[in-house]
C-alpha atoms as a PDB file:
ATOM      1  CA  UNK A   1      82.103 -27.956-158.117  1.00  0.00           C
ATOM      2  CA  UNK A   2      78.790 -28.640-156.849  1.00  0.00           C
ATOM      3  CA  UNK A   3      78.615 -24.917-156.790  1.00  0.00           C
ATOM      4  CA  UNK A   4      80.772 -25.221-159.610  1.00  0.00           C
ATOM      5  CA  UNK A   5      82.566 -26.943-162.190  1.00  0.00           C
ATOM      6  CA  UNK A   6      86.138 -26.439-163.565  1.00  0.00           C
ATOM      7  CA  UNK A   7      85.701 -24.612-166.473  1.00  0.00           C
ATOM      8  CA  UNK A   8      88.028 -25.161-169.450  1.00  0.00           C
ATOM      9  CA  UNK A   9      87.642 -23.817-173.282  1.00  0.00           C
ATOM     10  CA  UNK A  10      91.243 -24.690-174.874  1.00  0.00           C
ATOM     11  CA  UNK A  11      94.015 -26.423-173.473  1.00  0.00           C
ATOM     12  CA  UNK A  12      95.431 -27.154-170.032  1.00  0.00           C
ATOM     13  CA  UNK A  13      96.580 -24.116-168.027  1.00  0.00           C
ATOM     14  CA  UNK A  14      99.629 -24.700-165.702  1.00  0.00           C
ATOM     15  CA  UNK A  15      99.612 -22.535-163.504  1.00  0.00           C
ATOM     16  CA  UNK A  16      95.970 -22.864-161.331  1.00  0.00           C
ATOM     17  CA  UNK A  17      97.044 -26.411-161.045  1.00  0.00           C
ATOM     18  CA  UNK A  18     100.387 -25.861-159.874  1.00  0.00           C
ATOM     19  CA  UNK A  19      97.800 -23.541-157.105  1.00  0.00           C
ATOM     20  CA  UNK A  20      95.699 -26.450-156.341  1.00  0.00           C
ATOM     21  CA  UNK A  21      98.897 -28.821-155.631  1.00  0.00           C
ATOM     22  CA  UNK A  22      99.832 -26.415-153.087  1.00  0.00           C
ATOM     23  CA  UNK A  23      97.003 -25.980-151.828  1.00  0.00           C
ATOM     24  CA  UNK A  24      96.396 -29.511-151.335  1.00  0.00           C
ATOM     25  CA  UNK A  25     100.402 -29.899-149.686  1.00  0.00           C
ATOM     26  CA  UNK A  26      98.754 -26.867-147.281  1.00  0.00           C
ATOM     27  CA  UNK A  27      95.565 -29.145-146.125  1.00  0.00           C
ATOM     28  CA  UNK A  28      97.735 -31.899-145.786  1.00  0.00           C
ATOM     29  CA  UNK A  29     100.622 -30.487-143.481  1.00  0.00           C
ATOM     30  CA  UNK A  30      97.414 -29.231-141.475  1.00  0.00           C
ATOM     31  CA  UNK A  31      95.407 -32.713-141.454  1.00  0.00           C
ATOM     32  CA  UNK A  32      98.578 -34.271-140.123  1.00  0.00           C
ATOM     33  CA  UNK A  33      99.378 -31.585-137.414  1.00  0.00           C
ATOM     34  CA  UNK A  34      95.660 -32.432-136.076  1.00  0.00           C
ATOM     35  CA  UNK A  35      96.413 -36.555-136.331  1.00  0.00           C
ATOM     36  CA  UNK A  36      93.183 -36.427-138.455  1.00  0.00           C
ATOM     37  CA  UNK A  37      90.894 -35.651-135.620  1.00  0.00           C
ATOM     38  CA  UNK A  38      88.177 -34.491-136.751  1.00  0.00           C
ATOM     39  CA  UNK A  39      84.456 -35.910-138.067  1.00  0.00           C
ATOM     40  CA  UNK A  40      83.233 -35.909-141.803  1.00  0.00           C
ATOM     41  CA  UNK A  41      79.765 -35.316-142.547  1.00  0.00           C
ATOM     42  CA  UNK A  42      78.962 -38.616-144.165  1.00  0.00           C
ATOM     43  CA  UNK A  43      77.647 -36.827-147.834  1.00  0.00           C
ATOM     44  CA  UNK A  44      79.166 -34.449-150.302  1.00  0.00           C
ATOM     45  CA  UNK A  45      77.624 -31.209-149.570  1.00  0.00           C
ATOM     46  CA  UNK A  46      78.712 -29.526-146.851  1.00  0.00           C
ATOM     47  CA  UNK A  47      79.895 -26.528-144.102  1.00  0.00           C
ATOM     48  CA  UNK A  48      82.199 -26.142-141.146  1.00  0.00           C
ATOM     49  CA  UNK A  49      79.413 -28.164-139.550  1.00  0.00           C
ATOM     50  CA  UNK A  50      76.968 -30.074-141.666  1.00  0.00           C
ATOM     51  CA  UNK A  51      76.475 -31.186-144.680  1.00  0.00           C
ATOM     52  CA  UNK A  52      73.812 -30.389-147.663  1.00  0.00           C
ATOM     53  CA  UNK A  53      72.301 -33.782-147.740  1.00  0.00           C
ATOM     54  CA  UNK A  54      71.827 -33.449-144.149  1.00  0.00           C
ATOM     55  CA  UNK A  55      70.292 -29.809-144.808  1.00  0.00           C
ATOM     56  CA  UNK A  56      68.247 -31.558-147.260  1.00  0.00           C
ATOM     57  CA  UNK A  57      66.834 -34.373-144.611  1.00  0.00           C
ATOM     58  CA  UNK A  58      63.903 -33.769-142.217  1.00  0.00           C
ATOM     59  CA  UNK A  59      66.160 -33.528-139.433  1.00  0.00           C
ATOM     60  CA  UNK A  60      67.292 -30.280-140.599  1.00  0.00           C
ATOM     61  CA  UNK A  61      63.768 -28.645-140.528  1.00  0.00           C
ATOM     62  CA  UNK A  62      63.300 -30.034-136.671  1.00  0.00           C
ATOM     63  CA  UNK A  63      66.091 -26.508-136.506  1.00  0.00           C
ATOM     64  CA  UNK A  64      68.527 -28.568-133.868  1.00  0.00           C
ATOM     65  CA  UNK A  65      71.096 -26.746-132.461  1.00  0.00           C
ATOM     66  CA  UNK A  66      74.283 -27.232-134.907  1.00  0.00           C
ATOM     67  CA  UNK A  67      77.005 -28.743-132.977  1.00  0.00           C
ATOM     68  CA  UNK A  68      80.478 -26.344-132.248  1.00  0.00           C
ATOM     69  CA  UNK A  69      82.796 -26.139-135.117  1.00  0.00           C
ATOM     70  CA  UNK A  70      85.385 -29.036-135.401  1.00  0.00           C
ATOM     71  CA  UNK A  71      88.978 -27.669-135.062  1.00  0.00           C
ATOM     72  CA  UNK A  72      90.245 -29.858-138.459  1.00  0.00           C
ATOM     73  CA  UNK A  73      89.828 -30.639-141.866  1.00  0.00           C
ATOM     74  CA  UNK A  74      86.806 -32.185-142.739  1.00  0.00           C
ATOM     75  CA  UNK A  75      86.393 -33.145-146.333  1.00  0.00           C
ATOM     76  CA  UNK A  76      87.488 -35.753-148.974  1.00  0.00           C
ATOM     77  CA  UNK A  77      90.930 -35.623-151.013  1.00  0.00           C
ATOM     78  CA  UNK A  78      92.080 -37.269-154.232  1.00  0.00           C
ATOM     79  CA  UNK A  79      92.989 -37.218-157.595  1.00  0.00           C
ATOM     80  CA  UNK A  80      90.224 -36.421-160.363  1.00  0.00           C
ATOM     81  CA  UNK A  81      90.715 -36.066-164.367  1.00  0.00           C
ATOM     82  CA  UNK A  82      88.582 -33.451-166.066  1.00  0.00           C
ATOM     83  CA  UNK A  83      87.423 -33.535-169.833  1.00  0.00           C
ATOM     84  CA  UNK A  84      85.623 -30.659-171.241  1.00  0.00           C
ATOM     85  CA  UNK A  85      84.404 -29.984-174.966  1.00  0.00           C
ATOM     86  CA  UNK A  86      86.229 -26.877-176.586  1.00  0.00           C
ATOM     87  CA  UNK A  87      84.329 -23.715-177.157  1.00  0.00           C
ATOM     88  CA  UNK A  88      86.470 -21.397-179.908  1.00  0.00           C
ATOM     89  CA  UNK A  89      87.152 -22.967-183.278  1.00  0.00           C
ATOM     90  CA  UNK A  90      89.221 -25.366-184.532  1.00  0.00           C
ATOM     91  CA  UNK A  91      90.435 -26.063-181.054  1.00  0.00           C
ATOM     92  CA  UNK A  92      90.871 -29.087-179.040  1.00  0.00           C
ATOM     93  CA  UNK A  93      90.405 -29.761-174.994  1.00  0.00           C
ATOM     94  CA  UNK A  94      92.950 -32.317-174.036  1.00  0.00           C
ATOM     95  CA  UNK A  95      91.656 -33.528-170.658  1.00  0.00           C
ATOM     96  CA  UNK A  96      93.973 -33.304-167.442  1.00  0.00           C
ATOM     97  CA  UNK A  97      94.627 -34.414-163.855  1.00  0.00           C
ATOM     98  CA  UNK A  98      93.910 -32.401-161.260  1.00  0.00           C
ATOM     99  CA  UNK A  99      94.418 -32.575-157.103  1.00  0.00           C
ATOM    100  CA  UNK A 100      90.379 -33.165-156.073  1.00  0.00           C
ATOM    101  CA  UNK A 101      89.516 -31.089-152.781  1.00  0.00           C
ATOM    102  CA  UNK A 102      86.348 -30.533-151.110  1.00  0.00           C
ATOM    103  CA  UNK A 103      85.615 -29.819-147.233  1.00  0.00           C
ATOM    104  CA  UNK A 104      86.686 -27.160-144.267  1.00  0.00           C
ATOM    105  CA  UNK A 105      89.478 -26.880-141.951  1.00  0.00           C
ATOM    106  CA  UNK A 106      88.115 -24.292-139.753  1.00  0.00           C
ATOM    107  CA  UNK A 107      87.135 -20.876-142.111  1.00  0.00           C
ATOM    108  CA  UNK A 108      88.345 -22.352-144.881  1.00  0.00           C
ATOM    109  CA  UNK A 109      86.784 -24.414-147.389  1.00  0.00           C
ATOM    110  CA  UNK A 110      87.607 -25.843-150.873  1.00  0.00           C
ATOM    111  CA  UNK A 111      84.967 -26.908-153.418  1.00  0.00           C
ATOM    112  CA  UNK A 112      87.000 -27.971-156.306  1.00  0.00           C
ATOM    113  CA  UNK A 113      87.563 -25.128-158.205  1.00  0.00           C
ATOM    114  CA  UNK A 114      86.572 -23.059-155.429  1.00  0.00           C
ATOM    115  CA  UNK A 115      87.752 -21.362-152.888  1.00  0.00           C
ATOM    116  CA  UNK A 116      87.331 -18.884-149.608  1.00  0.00           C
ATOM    117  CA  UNK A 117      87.413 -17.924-146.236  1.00  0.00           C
ATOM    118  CA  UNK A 118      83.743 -18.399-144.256  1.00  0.00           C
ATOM    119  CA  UNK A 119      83.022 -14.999-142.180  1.00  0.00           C
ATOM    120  CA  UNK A 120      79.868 -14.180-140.741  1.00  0.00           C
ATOM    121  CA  UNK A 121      76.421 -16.606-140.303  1.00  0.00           C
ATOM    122  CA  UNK A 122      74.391 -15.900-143.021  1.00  0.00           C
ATOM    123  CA  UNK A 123      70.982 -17.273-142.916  1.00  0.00           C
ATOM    124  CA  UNK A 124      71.703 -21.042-143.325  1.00  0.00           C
ATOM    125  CA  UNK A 125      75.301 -20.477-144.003  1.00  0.00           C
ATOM    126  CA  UNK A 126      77.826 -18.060-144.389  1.00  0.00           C
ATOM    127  CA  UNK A 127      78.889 -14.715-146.099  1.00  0.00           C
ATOM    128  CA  UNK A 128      82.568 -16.032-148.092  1.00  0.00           C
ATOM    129  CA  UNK A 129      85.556 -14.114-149.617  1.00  0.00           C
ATOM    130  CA  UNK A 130      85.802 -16.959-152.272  1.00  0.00           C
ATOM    131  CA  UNK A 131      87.639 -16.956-155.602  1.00  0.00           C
ATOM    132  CA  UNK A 132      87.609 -19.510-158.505  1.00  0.00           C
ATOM    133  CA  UNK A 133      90.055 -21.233-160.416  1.00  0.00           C
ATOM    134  CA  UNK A 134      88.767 -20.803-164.278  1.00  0.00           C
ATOM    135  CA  UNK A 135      90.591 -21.953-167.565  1.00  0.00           C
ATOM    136  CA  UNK A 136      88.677 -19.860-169.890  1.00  0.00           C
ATOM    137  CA  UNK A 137      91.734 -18.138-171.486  1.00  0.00           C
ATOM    138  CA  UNK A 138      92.744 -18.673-174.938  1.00  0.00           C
ATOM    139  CA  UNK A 139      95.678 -18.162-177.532  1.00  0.00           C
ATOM    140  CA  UNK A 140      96.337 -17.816-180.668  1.00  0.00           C
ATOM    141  CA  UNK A 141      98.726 -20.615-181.259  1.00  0.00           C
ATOM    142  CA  UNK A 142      96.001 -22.950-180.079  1.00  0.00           C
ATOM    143  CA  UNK A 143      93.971 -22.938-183.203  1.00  0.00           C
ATOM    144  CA  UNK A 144      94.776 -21.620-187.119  1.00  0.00           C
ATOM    145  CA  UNK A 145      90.740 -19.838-187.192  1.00  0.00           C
ATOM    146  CA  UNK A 146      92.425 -18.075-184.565  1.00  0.00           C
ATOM    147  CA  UNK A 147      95.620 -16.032-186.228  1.00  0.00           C
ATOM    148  CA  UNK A 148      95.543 -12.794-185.352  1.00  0.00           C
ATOM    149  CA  UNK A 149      93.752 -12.497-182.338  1.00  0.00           C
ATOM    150  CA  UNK A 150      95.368 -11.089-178.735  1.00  0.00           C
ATOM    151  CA  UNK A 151      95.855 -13.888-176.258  1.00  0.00           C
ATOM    152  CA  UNK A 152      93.338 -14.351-173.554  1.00  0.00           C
ATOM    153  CA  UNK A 153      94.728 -14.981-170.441  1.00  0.00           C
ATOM    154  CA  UNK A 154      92.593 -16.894-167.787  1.00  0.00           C
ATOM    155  CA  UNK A 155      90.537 -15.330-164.949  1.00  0.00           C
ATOM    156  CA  UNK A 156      91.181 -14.618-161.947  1.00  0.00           C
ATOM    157  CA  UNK A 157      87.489 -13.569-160.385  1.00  0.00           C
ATOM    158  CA  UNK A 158      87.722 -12.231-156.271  1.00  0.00           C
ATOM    159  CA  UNK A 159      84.755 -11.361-154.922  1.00  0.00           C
ATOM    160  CA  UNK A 160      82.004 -12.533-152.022  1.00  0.00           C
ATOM    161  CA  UNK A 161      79.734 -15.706-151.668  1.00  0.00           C
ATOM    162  CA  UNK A 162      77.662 -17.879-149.804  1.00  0.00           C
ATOM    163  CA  UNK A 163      76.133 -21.618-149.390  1.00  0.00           C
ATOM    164  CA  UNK A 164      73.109 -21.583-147.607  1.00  0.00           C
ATOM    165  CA  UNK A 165      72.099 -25.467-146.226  1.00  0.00           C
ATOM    166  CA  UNK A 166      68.038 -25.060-146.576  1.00  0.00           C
ATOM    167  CA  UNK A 167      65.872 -27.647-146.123  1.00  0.00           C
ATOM    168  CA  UNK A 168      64.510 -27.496-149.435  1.00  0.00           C
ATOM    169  CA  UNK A 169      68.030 -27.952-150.539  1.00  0.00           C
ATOM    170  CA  UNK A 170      71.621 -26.486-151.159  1.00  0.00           C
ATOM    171  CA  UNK A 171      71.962 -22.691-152.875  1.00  0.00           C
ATOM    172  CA  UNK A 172      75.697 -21.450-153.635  1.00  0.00           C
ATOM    173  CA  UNK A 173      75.278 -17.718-154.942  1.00  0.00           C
ATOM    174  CA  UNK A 174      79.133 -16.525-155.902  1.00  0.00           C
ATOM    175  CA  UNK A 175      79.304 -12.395-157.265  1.00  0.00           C
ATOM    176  CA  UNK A 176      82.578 -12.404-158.281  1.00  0.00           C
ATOM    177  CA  UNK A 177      85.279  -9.570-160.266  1.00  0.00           C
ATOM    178  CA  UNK A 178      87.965 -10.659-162.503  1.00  0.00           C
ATOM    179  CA  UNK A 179      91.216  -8.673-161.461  1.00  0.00           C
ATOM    180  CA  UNK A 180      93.237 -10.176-163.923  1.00  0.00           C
ATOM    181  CA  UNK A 181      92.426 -10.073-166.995  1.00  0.00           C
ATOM    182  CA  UNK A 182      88.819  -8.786-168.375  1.00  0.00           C
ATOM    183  CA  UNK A 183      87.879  -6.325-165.330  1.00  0.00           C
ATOM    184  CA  UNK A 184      84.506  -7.956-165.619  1.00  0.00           C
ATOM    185  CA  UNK A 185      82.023  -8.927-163.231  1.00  0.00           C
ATOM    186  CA  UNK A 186      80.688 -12.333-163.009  1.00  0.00           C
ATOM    187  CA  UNK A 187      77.841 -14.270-160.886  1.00  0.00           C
ATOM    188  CA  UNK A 188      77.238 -17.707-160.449  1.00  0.00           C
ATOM    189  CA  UNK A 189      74.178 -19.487-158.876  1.00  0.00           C
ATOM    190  CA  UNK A 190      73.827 -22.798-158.514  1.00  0.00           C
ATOM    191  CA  UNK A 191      71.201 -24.854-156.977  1.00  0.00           C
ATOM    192  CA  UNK A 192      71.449 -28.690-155.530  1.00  0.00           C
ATOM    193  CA  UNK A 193      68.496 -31.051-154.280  1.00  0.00           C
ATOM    194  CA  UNK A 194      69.478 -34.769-153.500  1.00  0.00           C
ATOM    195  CA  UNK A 195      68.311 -38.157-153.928  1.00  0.00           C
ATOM    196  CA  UNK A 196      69.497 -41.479-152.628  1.00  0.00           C
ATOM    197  CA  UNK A 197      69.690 -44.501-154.667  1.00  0.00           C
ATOM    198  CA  UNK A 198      70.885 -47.770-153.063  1.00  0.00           C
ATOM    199  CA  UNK A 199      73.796 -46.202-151.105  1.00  0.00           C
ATOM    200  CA  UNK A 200      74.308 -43.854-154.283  1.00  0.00           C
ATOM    201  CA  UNK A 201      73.463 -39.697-153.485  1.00  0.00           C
ATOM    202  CA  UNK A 202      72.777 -38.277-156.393  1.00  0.00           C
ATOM    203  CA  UNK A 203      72.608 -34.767-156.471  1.00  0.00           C
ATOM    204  CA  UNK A 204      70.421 -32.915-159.389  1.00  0.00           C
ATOM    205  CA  UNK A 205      72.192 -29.470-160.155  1.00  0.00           C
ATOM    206  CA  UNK A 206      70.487 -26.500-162.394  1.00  0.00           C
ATOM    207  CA  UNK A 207      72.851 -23.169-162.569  1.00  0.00           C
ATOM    208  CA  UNK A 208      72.675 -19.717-164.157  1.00  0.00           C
ATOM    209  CA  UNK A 209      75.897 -17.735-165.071  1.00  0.00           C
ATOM    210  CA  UNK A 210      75.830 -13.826-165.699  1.00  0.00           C
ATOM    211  CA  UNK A 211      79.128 -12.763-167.345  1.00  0.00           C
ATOM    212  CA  UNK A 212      79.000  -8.857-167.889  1.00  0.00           C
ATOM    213  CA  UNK A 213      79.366  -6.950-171.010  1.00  0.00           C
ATOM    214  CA  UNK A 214      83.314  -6.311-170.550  1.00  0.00           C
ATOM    215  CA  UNK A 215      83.966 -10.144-169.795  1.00  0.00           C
ATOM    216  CA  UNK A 216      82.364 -11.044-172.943  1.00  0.00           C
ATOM    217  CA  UNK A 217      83.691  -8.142-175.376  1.00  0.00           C
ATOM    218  CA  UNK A 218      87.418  -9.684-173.805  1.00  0.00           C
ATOM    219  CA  UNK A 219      87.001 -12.946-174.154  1.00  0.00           C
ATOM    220  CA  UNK A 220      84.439 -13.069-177.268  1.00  0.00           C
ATOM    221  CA  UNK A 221      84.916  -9.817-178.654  1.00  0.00           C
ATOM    222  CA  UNK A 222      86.484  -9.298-181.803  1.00  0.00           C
ATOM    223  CA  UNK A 223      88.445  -5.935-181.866  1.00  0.00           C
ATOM    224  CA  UNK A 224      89.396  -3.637-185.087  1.00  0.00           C
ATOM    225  CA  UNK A 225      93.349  -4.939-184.824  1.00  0.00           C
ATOM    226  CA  UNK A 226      92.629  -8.088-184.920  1.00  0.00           C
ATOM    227  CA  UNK A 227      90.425  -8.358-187.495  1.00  0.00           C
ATOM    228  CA  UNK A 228      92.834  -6.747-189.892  1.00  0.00           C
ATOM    229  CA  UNK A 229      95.054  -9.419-189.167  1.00  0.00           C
ATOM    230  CA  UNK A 230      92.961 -11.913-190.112  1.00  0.00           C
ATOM    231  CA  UNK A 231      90.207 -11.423-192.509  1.00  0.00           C
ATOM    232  CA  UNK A 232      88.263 -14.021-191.807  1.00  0.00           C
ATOM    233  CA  UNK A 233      87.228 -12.585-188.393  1.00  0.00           C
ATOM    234  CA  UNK A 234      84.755  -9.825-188.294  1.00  0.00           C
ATOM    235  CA  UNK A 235      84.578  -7.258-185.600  1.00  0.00           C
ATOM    236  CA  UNK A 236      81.747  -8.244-182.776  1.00  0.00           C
ATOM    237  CA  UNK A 237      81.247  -6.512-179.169  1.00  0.00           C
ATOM    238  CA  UNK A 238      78.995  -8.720-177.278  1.00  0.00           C
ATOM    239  CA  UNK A 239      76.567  -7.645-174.507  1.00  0.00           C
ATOM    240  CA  UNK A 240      76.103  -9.148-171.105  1.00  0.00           C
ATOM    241  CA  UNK A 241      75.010 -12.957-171.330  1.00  0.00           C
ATOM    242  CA  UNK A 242      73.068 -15.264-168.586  1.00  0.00           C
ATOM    243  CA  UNK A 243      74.140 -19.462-169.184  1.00  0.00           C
ATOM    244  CA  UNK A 244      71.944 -21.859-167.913  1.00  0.00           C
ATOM    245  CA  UNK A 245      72.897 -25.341-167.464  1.00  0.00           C
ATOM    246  CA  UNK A 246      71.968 -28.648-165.742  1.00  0.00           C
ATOM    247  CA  UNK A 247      74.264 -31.444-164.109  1.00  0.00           C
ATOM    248  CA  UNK A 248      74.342 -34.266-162.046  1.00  0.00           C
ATOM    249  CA  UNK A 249      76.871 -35.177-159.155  1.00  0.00           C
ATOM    250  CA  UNK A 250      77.020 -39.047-157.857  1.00  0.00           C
ATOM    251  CA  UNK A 251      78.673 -39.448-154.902  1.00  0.00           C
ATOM    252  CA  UNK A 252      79.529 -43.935-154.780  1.00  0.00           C
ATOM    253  CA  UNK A 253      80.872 -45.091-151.554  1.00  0.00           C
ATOM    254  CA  UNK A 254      83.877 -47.515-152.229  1.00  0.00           C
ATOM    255  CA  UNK A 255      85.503 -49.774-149.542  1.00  0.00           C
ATOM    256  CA  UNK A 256      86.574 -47.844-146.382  1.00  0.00           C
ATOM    257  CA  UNK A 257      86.856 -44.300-146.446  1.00  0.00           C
ATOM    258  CA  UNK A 258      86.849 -44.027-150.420  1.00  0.00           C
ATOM    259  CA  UNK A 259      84.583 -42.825-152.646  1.00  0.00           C
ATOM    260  CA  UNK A 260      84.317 -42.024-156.248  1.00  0.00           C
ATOM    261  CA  UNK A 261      83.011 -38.588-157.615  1.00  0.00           C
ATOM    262  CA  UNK A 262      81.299 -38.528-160.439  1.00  0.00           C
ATOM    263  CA  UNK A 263      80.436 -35.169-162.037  1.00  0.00           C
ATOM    264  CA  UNK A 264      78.544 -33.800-165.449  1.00  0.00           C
ATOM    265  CA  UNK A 265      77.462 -30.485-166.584  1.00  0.00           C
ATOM    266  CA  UNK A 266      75.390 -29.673-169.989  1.00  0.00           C
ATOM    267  CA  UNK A 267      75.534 -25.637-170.411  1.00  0.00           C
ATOM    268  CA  UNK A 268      73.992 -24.042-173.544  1.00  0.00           C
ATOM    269  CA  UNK A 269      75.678 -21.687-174.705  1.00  0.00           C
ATOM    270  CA  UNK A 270      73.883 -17.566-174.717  1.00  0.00           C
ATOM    271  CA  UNK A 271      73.263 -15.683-177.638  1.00  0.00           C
ATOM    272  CA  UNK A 272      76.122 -13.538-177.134  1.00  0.00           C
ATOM    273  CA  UNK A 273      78.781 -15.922-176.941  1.00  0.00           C
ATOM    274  CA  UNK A 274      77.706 -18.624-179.744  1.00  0.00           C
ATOM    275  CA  UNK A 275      77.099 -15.234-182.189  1.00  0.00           C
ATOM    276  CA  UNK A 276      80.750 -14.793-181.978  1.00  0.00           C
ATOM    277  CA  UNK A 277      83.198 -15.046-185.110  1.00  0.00           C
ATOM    278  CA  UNK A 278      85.555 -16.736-182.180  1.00  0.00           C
ATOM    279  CA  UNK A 279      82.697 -19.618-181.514  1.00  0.00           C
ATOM    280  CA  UNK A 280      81.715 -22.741-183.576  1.00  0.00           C
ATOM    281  CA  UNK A 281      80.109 -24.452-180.667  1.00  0.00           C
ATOM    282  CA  UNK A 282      76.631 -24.247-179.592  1.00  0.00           C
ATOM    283  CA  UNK A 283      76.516 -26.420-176.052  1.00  0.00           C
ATOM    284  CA  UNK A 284      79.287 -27.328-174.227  1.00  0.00           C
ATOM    285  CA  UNK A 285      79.629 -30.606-171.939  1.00  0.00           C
ATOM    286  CA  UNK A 286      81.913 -31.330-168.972  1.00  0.00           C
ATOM    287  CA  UNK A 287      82.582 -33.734-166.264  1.00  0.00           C
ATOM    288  CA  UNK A 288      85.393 -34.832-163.645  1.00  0.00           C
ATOM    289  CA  UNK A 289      85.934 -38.117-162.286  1.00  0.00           C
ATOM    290  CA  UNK A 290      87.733 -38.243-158.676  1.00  0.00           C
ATOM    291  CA  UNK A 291      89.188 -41.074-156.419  1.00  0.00           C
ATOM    292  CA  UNK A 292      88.771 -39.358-152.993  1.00  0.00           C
ATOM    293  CA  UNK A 293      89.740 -40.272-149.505  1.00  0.00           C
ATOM    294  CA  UNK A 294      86.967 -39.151-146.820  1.00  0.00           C
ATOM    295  CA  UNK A 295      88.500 -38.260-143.586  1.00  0.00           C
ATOM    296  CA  UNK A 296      86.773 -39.291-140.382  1.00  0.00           C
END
């Protein structure tokens, strides 16, 4: 998501996308009610109003007055298929389909995986009530290294967030709580700048992801139980761990209002997670590709 990326260790979960289908019915019963009324910002990046690669053009600096906010949707829709490398051993990380959102209608806004209710300005943006869609559960079906272990269901982080349009660039800051499975606290920062080639934006993206000390030791951790039922696995409580990665988001005009969305994130994995008996991996690599509709 340019402020973040779906996030998948195993195999496909059902149920966030069976969220994000009806979530996309939602934005379309509304787009239709409004006959599609409403202008996109011309770029990927943006807010009710604007977009980040107009944040990141001079004519942001000049401080103009933004214009009022646009009663409908305003954002792109299609179909995308993400592939992600497996984290936990002996597992695979089948790639899957997924409904491809980003823009506003009114308040609300959807960034692929992410998504919130705008409330008060902000600086250059707004403070959010966001949540994220994450597939970072795991079972242990999905792999024999894995016998034994409890199953780890999937996230469900809640929390608060912000974009803030600068004209040095694009800053998404989520601080997030999981209240479904680990209890653990989790913050994501992710920073975009933006580059034109031919009629190509290109947007660089560098992130950093804290994940606390209890959503590691429930995720990575190895606990006393499940060691004795299988040997192989040693017990191991991980502390708190910061990711960094780097990525890349193209955004290629098609004919008419289509585009393609190209995505790709490189995240090396922290000490705490790769020194887990759980882990064989040491960096992990994902991407999305989407067919998407821009609305003007």
């Amino acid at each position: 998501m340019i402020g973040s990326l779906l996030t998948c260790t195993t195999r496909t979960r059902p149920q966030p996308v069976i969220l994000l289908c009806f979530l996309f019915g939602l934005m379309s019963a509304s787009w239709a009610q409004d006959k599609l009324s409403t202008t996109l910002s011309t770029h990927l990046l943006r807010d009710s109003s604007t977009s980040l690669p107009t944040a990141l053009s001079p004519s942001v600096a000049n401080a103009a007055p933004r214009p009022p906010e646009r009663r409908g949707y305003q954002g792109d829709v299609g179909v995308g298929y993400f592939s992600s490398q497996a984290q936990f051993k002996q597992t695979d990380s089948p790639g899957f389909l997924f409904p491809y959102l980003y823009g506003d209608y009114q308040k609300l806004y959807a960034r692929v995986d992410t998504f919130g209710v705008k409330t008060r300005t902000l600086g250059y943006g707004h403070l959010e009530i966001s949540t994220k869609l994450l597939f970072d559960g795991i079972r242990a079906a999905d792999s024999p290294a894995l016998r034994g272990i409890r199953t780890r269901q999937d996230s469900l982080p809640i929390g608060l967030g912000t974009f803030q349009e600068t004209p040095v660039g694009g800053f998404f800051v989520y601080a997030l709580h999981d209240v479904r499975t680990s209890r653990g606290n989790l913050i994501d920062f992710t920073y975009a700048a933006k580059f034109r080639v031919g009629q190509t934006d290109i947007y660089p993206l560098l992130g950093l992801d804290y994940r606390d000390r209890r959503y590691n030791q429930y995720f990575y951790g190895v606990q006393t139980e499940e060691m004795a039922a299988n040997p192989s696995l040693q017990r191991y409580q991980p502390a708190a761990s910061v990711t960094p990665w780097l990525g890349a988001w193209l955004d290629i005009p098609l004919q008419g209002p289509w585009t393609l969305q190209l995505n790709v994130r490189q995240k090396w994995l922290p000490a705490a997670v790769k020194a887990s008996p759980l882990i064989d991996a040491r960096t992990q690599t994902s991407g999305f590709a989407a067919l998407a509709c821009r609305f003007n």
